[in-house]
Protein backbone atom coordinates (compact mmCIF):
# COMPACT_ATOMS: atom_id res chain seq x y z
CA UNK A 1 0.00 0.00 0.00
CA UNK A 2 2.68 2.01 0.71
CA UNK A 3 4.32 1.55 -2.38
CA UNK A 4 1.70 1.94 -4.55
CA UNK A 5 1.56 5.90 -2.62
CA UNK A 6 5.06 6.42 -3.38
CA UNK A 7 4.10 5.47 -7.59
CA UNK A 8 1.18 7.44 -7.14
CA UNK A 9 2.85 10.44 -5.54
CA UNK A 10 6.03 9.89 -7.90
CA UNK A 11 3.60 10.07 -10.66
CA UNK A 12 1.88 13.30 -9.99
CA UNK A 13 5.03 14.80 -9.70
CA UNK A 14 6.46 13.82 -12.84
CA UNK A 15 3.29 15.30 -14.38
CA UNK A 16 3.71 18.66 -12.79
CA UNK A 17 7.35 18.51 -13.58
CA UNK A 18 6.96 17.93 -17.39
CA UNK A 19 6.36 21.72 -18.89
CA UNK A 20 9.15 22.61 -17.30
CA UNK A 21 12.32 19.67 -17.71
CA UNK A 22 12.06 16.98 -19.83
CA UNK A 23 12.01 13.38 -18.88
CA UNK A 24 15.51 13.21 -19.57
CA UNK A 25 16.42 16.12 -17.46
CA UNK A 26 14.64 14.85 -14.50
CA UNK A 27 16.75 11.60 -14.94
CA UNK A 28 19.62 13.20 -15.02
CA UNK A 29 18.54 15.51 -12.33
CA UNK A 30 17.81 12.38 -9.66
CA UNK A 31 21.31 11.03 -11.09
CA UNK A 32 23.23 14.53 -9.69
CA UNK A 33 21.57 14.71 -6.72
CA UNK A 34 22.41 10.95 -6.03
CA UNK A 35 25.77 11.70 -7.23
CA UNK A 36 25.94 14.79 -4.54
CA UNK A 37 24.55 12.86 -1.65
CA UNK A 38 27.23 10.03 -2.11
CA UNK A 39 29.91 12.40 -2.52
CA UNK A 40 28.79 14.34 0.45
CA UNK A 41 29.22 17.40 -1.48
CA UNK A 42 26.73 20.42 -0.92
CA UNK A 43 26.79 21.30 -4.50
CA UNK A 44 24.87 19.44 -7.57
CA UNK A 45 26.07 17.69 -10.67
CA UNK A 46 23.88 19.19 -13.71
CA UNK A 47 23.89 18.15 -17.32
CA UNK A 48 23.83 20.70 -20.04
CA UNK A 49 20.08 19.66 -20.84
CA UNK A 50 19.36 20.17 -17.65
CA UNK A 51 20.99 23.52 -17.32
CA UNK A 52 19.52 24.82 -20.62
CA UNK A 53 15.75 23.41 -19.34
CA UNK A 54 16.91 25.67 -15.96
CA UNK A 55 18.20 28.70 -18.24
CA UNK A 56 15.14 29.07 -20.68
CA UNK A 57 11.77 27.50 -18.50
CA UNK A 58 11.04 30.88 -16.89
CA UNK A 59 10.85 29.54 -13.49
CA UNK A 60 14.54 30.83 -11.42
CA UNK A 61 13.70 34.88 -12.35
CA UNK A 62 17.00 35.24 -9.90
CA UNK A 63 19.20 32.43 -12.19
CA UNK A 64 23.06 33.22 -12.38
CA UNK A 65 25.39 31.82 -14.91
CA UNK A 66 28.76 31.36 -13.73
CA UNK A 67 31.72 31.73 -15.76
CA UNK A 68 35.13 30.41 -14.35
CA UNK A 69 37.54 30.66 -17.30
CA UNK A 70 40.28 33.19 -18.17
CA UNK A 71 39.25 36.61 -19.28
CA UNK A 72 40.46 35.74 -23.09
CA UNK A 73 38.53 31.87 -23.02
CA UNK A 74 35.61 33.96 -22.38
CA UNK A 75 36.22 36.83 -24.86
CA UNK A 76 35.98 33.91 -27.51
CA UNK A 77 32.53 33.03 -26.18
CA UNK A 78 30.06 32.49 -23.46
CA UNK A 79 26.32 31.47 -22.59
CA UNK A 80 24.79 34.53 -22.80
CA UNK A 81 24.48 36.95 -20.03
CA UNK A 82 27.12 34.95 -18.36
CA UNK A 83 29.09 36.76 -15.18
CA UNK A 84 32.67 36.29 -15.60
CA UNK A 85 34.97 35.20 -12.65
CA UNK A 86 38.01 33.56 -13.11
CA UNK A 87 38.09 30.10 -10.61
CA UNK A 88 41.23 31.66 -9.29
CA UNK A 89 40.05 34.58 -8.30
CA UNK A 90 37.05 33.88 -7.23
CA UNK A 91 37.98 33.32 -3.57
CA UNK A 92 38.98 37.13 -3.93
CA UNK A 93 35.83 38.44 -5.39
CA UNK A 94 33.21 36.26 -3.76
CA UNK A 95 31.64 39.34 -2.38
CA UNK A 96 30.58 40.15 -6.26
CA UNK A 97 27.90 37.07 -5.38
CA UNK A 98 26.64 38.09 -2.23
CA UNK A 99 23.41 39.05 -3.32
CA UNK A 100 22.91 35.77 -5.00
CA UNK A 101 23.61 33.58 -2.20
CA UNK A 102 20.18 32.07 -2.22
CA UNK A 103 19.71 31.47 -5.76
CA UNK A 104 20.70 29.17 -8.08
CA UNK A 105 23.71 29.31 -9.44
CA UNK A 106 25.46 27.57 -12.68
CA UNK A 107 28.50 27.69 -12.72
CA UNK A 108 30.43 26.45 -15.83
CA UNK A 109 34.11 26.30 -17.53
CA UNK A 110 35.54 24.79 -20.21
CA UNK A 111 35.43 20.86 -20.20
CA UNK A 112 34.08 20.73 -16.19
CA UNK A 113 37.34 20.94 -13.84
CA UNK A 114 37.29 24.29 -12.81
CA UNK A 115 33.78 24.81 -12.34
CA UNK A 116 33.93 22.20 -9.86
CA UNK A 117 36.75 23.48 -7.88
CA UNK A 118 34.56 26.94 -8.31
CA UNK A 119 31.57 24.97 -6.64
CA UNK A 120 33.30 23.60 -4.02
CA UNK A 121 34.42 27.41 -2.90
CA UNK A 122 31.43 28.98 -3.47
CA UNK A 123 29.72 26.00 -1.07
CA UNK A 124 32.46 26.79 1.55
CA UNK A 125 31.30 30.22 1.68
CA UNK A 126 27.55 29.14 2.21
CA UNK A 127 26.11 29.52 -1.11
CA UNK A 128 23.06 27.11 -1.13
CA UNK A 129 21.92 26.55 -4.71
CA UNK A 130 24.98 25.57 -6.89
CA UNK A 131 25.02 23.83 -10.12
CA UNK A 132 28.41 22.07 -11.64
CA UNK A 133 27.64 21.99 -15.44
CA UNK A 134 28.73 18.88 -16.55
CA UNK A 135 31.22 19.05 -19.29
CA UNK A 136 31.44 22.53 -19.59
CA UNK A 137 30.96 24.87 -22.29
CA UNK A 138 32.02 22.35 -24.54
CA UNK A 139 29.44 19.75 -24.02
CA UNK A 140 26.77 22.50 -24.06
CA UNK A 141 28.14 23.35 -27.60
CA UNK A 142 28.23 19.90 -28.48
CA UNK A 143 24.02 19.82 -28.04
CA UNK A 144 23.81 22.23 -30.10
CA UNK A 145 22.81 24.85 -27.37
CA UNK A 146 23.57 28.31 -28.56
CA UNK A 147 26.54 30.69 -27.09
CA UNK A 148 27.53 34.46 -27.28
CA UNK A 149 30.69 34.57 -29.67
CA UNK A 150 32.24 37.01 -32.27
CA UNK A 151 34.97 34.36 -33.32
CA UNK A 152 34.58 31.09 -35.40
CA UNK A 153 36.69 28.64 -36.88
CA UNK A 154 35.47 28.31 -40.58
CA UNK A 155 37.07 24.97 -42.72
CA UNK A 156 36.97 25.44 -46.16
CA UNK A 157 36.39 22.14 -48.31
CA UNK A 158 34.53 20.75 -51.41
CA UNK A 159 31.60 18.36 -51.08
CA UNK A 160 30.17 16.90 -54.54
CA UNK A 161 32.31 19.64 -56.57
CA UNK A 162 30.90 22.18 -54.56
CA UNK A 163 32.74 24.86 -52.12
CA UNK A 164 31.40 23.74 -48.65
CA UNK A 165 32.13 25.67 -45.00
CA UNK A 166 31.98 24.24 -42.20
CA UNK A 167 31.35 27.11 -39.15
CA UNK A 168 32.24 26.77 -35.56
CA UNK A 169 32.68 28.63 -32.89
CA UNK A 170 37.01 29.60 -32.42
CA UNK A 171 36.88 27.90 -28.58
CA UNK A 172 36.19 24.51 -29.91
CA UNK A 173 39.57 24.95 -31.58
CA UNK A 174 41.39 26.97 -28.67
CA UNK A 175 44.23 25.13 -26.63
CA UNK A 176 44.87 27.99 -24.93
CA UNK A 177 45.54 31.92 -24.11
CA UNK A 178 48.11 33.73 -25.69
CA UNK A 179 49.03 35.99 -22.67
CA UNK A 180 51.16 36.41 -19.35
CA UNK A 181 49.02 35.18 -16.32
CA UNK A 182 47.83 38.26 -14.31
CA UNK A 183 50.30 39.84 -12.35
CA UNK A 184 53.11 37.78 -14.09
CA UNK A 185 56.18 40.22 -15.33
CA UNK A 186 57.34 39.06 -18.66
CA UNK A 187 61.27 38.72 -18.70
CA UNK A 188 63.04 41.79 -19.31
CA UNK A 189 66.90 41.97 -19.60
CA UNK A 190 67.40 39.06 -21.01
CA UNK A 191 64.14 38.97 -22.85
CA UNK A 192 64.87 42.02 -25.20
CA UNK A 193 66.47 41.43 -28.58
CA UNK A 194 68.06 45.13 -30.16
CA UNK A 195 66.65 45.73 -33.70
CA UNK A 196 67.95 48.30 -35.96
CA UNK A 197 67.42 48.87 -39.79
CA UNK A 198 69.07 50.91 -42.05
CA UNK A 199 67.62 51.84 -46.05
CA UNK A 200 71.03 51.31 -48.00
CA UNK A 201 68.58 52.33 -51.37
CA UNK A 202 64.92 53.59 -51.94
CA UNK A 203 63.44 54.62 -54.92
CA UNK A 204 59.54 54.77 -55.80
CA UNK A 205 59.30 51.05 -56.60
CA UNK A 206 62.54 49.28 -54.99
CA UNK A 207 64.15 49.83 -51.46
CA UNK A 208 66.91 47.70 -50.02
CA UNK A 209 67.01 47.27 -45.84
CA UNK A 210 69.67 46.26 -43.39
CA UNK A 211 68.33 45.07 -40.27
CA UNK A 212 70.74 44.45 -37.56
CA UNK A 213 69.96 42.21 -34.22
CA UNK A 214 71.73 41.25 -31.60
CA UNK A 215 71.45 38.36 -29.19
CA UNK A 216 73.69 37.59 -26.10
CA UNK A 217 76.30 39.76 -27.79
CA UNK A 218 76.37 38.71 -31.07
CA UNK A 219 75.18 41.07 -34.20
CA UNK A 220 73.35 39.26 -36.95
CA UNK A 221 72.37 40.55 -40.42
CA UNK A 222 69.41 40.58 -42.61
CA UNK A 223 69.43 42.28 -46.31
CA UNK A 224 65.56 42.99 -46.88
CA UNK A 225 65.16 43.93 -50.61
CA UNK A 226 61.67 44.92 -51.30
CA UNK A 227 60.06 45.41 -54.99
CA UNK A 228 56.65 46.62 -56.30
CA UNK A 229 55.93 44.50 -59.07
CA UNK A 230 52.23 45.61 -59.20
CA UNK A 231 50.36 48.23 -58.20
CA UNK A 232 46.75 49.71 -58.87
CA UNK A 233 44.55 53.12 -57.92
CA UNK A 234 40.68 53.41 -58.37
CA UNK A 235 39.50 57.09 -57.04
CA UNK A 236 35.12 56.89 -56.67
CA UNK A 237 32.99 59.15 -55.62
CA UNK A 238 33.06 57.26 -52.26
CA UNK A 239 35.82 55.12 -52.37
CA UNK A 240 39.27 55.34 -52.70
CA UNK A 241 41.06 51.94 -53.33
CA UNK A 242 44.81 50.94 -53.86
CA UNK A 243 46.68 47.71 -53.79
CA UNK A 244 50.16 46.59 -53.88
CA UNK A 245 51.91 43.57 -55.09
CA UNK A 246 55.94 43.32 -53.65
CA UNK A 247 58.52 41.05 -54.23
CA UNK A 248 60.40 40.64 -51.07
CA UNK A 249 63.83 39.12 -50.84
CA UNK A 250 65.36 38.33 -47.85
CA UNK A 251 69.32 37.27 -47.61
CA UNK A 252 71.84 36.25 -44.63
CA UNK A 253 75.27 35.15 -44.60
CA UNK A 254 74.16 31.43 -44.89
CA UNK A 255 70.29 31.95 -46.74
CA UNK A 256 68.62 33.57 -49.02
CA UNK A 257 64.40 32.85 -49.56
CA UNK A 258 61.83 35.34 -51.54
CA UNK A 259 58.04 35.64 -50.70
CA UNK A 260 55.37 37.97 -52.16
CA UNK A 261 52.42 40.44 -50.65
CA UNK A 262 49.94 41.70 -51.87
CA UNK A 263 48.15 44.73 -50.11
CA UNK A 264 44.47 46.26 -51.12
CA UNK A 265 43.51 49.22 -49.07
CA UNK A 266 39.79 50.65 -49.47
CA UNK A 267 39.43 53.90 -47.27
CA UNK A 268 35.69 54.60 -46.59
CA UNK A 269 33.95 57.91 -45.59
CA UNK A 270 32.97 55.78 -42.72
CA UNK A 271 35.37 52.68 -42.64
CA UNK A 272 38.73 51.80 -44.08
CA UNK A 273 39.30 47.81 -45.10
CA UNK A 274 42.35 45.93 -45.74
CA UNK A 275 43.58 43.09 -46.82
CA UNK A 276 47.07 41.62 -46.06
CA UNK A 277 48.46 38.51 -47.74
CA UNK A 278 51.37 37.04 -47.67
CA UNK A 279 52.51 34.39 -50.14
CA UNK A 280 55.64 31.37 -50.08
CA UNK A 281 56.66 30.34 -53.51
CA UNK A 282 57.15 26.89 -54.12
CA UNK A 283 58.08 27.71 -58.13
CA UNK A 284 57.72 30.21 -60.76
CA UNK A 285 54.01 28.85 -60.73
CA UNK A 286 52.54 27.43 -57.87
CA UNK A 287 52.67 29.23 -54.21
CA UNK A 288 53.34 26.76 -51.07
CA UNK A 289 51.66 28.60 -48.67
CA UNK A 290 49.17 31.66 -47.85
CA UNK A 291 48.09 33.72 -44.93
CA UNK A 292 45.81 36.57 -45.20
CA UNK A 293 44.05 39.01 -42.62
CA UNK A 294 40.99 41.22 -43.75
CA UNK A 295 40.74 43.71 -41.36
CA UNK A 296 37.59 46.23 -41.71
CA UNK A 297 37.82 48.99 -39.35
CA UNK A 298 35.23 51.33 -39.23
CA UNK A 299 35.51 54.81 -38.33
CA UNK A 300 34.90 55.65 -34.36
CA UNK A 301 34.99 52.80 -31.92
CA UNK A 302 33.18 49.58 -32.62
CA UNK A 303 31.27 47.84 -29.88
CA UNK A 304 32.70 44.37 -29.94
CA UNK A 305 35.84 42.88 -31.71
CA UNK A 306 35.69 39.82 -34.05
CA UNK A 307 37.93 37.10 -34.99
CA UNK A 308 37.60 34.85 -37.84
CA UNK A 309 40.01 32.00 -38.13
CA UNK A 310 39.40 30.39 -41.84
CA UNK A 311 41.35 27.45 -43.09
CA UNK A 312 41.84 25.99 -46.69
CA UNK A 313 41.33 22.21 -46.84
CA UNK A 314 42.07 22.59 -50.86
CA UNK A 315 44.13 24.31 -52.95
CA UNK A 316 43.23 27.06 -55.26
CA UNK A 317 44.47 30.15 -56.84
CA UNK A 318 44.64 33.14 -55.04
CA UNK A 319 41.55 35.31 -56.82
CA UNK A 320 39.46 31.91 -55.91
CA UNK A 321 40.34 32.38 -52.42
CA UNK A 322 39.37 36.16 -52.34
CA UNK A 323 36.10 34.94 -53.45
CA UNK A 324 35.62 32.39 -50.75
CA UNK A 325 36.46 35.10 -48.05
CA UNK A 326 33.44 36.77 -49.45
CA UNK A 327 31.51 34.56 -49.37
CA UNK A 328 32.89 33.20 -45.68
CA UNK A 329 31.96 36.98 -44.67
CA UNK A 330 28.72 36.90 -46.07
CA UNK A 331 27.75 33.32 -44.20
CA UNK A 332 29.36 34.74 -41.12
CA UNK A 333 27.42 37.85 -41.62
CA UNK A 334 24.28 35.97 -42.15
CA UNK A 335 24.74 34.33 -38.17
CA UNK A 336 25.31 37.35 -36.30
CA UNK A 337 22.19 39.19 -38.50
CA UNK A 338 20.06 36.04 -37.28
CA UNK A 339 20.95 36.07 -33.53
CA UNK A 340 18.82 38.38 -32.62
CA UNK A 341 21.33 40.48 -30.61
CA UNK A 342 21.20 44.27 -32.08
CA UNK A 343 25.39 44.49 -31.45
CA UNK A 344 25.96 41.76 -33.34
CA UNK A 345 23.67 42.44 -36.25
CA UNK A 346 25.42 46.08 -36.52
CA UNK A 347 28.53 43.60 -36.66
CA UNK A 348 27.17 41.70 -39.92
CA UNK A 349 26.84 45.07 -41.59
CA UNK A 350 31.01 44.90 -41.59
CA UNK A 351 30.77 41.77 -42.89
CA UNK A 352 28.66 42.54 -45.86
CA UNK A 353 31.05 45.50 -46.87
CA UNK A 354 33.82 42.81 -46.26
CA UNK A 355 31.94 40.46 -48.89
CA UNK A 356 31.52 43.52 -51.34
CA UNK A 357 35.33 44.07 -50.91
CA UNK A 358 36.82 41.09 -51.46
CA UNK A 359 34.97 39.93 -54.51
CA UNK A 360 36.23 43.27 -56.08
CA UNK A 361 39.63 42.25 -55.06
CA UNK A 362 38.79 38.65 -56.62
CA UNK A 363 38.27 40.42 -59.93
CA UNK A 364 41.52 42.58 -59.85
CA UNK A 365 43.72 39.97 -58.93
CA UNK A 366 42.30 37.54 -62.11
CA UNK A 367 41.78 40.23 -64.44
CA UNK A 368 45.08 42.62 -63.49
CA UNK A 369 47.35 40.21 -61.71
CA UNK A 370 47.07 37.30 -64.13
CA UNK A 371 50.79 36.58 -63.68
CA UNK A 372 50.75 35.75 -59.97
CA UNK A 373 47.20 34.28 -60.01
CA UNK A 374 48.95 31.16 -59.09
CA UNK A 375 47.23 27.96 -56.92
CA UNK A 376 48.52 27.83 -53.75
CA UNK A 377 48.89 24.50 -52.01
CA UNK A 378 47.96 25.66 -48.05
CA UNK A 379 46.11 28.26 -47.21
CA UNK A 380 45.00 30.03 -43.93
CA UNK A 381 43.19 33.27 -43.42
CA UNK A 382 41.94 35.64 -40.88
CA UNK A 383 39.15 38.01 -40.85
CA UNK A 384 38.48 40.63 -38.23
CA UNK A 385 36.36 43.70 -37.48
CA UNK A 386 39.05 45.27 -35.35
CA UNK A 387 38.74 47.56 -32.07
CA UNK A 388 39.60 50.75 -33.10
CA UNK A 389 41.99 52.73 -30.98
CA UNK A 390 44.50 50.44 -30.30
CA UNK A 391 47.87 52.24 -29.95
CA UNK A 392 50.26 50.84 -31.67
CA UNK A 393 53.14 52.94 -29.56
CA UNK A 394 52.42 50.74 -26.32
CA UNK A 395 52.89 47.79 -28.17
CA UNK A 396 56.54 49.14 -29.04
CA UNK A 397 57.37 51.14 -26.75
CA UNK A 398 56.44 48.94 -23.75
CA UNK A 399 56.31 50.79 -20.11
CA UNK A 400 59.29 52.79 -20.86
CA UNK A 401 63.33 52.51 -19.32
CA UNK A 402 64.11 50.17 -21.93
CA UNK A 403 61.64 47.43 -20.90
CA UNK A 404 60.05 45.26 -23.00
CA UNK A 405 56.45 45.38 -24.76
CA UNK A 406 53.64 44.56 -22.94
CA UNK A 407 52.66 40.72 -23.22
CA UNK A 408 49.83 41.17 -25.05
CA UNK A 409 48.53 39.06 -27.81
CA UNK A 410 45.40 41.07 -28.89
CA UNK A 411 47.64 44.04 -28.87
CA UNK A 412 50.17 42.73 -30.99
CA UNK A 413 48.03 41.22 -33.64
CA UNK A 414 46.11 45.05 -33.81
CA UNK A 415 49.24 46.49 -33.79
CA UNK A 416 50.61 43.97 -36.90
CA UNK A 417 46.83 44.72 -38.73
CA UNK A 418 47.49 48.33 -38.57
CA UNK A 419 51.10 48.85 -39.65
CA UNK A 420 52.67 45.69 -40.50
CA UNK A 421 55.93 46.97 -41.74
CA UNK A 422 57.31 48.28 -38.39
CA UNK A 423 55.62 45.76 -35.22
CA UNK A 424 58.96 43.51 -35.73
CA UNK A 425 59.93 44.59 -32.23
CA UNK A 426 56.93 43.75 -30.60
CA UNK A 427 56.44 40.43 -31.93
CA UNK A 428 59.67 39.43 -31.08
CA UNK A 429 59.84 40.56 -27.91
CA UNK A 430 55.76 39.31 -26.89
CA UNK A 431 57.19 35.77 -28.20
CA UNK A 432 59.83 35.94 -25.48
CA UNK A 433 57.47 36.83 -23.16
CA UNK A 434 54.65 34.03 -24.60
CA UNK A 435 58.29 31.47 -25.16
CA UNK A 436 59.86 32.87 -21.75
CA UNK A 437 63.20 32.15 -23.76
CA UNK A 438 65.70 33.96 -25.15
CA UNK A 439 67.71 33.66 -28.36
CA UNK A 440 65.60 32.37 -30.31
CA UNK A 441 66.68 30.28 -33.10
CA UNK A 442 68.22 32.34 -35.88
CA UNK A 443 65.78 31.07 -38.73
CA UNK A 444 62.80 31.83 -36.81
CA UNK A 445 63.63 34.92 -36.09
CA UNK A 446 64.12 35.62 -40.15
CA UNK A 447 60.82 34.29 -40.13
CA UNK A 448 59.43 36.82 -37.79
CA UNK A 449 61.34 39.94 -39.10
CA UNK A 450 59.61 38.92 -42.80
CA UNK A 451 56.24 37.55 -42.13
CA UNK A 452 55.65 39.74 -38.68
CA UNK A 453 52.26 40.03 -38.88
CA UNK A 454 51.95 36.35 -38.51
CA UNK A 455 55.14 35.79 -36.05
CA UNK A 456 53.73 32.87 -34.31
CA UNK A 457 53.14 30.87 -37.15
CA UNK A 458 57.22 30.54 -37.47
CA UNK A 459 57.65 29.77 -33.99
CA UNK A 460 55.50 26.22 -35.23
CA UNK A 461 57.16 26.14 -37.94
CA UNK A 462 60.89 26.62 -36.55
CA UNK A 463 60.06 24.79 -33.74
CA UNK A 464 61.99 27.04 -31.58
């Protein structure tokens, strides 16, 4: 008799329960709290389903969302209205959550770890409603449960003869930040390297560069001879556009190597855009690699900054690839006009211009650049609506008496965006800072004087 109360009782319940979790949620729901009560932990276990059913049902007016990763993790993208408090600094800042000591709480990270050490501290200081989101931001990705992000990993491929992208967001990809942890000094001393360049020849089309550096003592020479082999002017009512196409040569006393860049600059009443590639020959006809940043900068200061990593899974020639970057724009474009969120539709306004842009390049490089329209075997590109007002003088210039740049990666990639014939300094000296070792290998430091805008790509590829 008993029993069949219980069923009856367990029943009922179940039916009340249903318009709010689903029958898988409550499962998983009586699994956490079993989980808890064995553990003896005063904090639950809560699957994404169950968090999302928690997030969206109406019911916890007073719901917090708990972020516990680093400042950049989360800068790549969150649940939305997420509060951001690093795990270890929470113990810190735990008076930020006073208020909410009473109501529920979810706290989250990236695969699960931290947000339980984040639960466990938040229980020791009497919180009573706590949620560990099992798996993290990750898993809640993985259901297909929407997040707050301006950055994406886009993989370019072909599917039945057809171009086909594949969109994500960047943090599935991330293994981790590219800065010093807070209130970590980057080496100094030891850490700076002493760059100097002198122009031997320049004329309107040709210049030849010494750059001198010196590590632990020892000078080291780089001849930098730089050529315009194309170069192009269109004057609108509206628009004023120019591009560049170099030949760079770049000799030692043990190597010599030669790349290419091309640079198209479209300057905006209200924006300017740019586009940055730079090209490794394999041959007179086929390129062995590509990296290029579009970079759309509108005039004033933007609201949020955007990162889009896109990689080639094909090779094609290099107007092709202009045109898949507009249409990559346009997709991404299409996602933040669709999310409902009035910042990030202003954002896929940039990315329509960016589409617009790049198919015009697409057309000048295979109708005016036939020459160097060459397929290139690997290909990687980046496309970003930068924050304006970066300074480019910190970067360099660092906090003054001779020490080095600030560690900072977002700084140094705005920095190589906006000028990227002059931010050799601070890419070398934020890789001894991110490397936290000094010399570093002769090659890859060739690597970084020449292709500085993309200086960490030649610390993977040196290996140093």
């Amino acid at each position: 008799m008993l029993k069949s109360k219980f069923l009856v009782v367990l029943f009922l319940s179940i039916i009340v329960l249903l318009p709010i979790f689903s029958i898988r949620d409550i499962v998983s729901f009586a699994a956490a709290e079993e989980q808890t009560q064995s553990a003896g932990t005063t904090f639950q276990n809560a699957t994404v389903g169950l968090a999302n059913s928690m997030i969206t049902n109406g019911s916890f007016p007073d719901l917090v969302l708990l972020d516990v990763r680093f400042q950049c993790e989360y800068n790549m993208g969150h649940l939305n209205d997420a509060i951001l408090i690093p795990y270890d600094e929470l113990e810190t800042k735990i008076d930020e959550l006073e208020e909410h000591k009473n109501h529920e709480i979810i706290v989250y990270c990236r695969s699960g770890f931290r947000s339980q050490i984040a639960c466990e501290i938040l229980a020791e200081h009497n919180f009573t409603k706590i949620y560990n989101m099992l798996g993290g931001i990750l898993a809640w990705i993985d259901a297909d449960y929407s997040i707050w992000t301006t950055s994406h990993h886009v993989s370019v491929g072909i599917v039945n003869e057809e171009i086909s992208l594949q969109i994500e967001p960047l943090l599935l990809h991330q293994t981790g930040c590219f800065s010093c942890a807070p209130n970590q000094t980057c080496p100094s001393g030891n850490g700076y390297i002493n760059i100097t360049s002198i122009i031997l020849e320049q004329d309107e089309n040709h210049t030849v560069t010494l750059v001198t550096y010196e590590v632990n003592g020892t000078s080291f020479e780089v001849t930098i001879v730089k050529t315009v082999l194309w170069s192009y002017e269109e004057l609108t009512d509206n628009t004023n556009r120019t591009a560049r196409f170099i030949s760079t040569e770049v000799a030692t006393e043990n190597m010599s190597t030669q790349f290419y860049n091309l640079c198209y600059h479209a300057q905006h009443a209200e924006h300017n855009l740019t586009v940055y590639t730079d090209l490794s020959p394999l041959n007179s006809e086929t390129y062995n690699s590509s990296f290029t940043t579009m970079s759309y900068k509108p005039i004033g200061e933007p609201e949020v900054l955007s990162f889009e990593l896109v990689e080639f899974n094909l090779s094609i020639t290099l107007s092709k690839q202009y045109t898949i970057l507009g249409k990559v724009a346009k997709e991404i474009g299409k996602l933040y006009e669709k999310s409902g969120d009035t910042t990030l539709a202003q954002l896929a306004i940039a990315y329509y211009k960016m589409e617009n842009e790049a198919k015009n390049l697409a057309k000048l490089v295979e109708k005016q650049l036939t020459q160097h329209d060459n397929m290139t075997l690997t290909s990687l590109a980046i496309i970003r609506d930068p924050v304006g007002g970066c300074d480019i003088n910190p970067c360099l210039n660092g906090g003054g008496g001779g020490e080095p740049p600030p560690c900072d990666w977002e700084c140094l990639i705005d920095c190589a965006l906006q000028d990227p014939e002059s931010v050799a300094q601070c890419t070398v000296s934020c890789l001894a800072c991110l490397s936290g070792f000094i010399p570093l290998c002769v090659p890859c430091l060739i690597c970084i004087l020449v292709y500085s805008i993309v200086g960490y790509l030649c610390m993977q590829q040196c290996g140093c």
